[in-house]
Protein backbone atom coordinates (compact mmCIF):
# COMPACT_ATOMS: atom_id res chain seq x y z
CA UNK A 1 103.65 154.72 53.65
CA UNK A 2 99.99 154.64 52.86
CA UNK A 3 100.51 158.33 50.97
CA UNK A 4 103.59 157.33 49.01
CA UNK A 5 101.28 154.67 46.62
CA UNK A 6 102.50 151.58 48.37
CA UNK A 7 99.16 150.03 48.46
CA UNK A 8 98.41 150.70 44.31
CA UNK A 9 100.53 147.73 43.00
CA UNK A 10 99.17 145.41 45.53
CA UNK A 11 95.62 146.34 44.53
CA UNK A 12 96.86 146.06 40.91
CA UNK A 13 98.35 142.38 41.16
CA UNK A 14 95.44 141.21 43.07
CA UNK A 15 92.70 142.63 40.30
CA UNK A 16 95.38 141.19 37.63
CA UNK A 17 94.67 137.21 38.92
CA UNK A 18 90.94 137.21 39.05
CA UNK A 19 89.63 134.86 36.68
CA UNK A 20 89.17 136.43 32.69
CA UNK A 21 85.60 135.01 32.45
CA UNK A 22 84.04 137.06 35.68
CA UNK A 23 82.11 140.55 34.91
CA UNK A 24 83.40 142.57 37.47
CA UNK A 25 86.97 141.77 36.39
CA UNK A 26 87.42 144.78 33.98
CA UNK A 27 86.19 146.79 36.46
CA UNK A 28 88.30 145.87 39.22
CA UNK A 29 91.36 146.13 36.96
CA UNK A 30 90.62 149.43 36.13
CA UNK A 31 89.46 151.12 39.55
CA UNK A 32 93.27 149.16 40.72
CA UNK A 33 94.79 151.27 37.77
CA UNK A 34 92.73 154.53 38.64
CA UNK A 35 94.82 153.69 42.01
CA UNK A 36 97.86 153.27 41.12
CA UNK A 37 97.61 156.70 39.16
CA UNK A 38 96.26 158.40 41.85
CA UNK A 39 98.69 157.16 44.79
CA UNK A 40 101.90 157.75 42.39
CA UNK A 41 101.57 160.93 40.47
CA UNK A 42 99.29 162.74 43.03
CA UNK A 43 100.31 161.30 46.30
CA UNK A 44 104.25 160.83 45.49
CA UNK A 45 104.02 164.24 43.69
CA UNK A 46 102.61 165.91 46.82
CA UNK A 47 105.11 164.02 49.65
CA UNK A 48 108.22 166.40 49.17
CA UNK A 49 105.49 170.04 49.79
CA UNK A 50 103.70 167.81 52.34
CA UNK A 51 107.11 167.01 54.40
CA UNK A 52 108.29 170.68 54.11
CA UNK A 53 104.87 171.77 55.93
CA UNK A 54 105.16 169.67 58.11
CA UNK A 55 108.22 170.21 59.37
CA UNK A 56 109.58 166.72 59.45
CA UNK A 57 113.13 167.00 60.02
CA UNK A 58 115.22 164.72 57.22
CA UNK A 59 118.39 162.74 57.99
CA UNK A 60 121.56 164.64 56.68
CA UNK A 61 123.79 161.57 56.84
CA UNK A 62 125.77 160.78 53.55
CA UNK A 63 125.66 157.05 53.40
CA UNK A 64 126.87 154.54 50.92
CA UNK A 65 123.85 153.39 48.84
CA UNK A 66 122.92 149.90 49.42
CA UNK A 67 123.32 148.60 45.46
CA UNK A 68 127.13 149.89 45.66
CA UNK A 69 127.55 147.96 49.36
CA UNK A 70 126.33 144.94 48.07
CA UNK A 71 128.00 145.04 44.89
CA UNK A 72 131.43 145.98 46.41
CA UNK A 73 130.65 142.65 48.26
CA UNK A 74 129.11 140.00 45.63
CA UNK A 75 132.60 141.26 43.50
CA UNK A 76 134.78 140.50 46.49
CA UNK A 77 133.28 137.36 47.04
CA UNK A 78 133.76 136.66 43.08
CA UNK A 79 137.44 137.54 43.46
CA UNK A 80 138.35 135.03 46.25
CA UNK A 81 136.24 132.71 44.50
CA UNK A 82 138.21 132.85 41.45
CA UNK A 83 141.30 132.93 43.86
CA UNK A 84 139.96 129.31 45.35
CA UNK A 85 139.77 127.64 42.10
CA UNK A 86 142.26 129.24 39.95
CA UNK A 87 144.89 130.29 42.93
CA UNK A 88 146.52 133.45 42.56
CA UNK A 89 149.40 132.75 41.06
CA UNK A 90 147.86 130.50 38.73
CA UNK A 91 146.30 132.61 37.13
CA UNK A 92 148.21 135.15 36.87
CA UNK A 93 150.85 133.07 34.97
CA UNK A 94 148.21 131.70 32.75
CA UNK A 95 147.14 135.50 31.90
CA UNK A 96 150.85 136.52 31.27
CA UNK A 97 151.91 133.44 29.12
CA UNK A 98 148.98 134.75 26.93
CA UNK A 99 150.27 138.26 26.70
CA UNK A 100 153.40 136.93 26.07
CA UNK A 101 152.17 134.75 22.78
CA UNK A 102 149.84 137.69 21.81
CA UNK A 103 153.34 139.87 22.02
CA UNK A 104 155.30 137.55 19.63
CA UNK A 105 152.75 137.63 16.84
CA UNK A 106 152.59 141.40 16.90
């Protein structure tokens, strides 16, 4: 974890709250951006060659990414929200006696 740049941001937001009127503030902020740099372009550019030497055997599995799990289930729980207050039927008939009037004036 420590060669994929996880620790550059943390450096970063801690240099970022120091107090504006201390000397050594500048400094800090940049060596924390000198950092981040290094542990993202150099580091995160190197992990893929450095797993491959290494050998480290990768997990084949084909799963379902995360965002698209969660999403699937924040838009069901919308849709039997909207079911609780509205009720099925309800609005379904609402949404049709629209079409209908939208039909007439065409």
């Amino acid at each position: 974890m420590a060669y994929g740049g996880l620790r550059g941001a943390v450096g970063f937001s801690l240099a970022v709250v120091l107090k504006h009127d201390v000397w050594y503030r500048d400094l800090f902020v940049t060596t924390a951006l000198v950092m981040v740099f290094f542990t993202v372009f150099l580091q995160g550019g190197t992990i893929g060659f450095l797993v491959k030497l290494l050998k480290i055997e990768l997990d084949d599995k084909e799963e379902t990414p995360i965002c698209l799990d969660i999403q699937e289930k924040v838009m069901e729980d919308v849709t039997e929200g909207i079911i609780a207050v509205c009720g099925k039927n309800k609005a379904q008939g609402a949404f049709m006696k629209q079409i209908k009037v939208l039909d007439k004036k065409t």
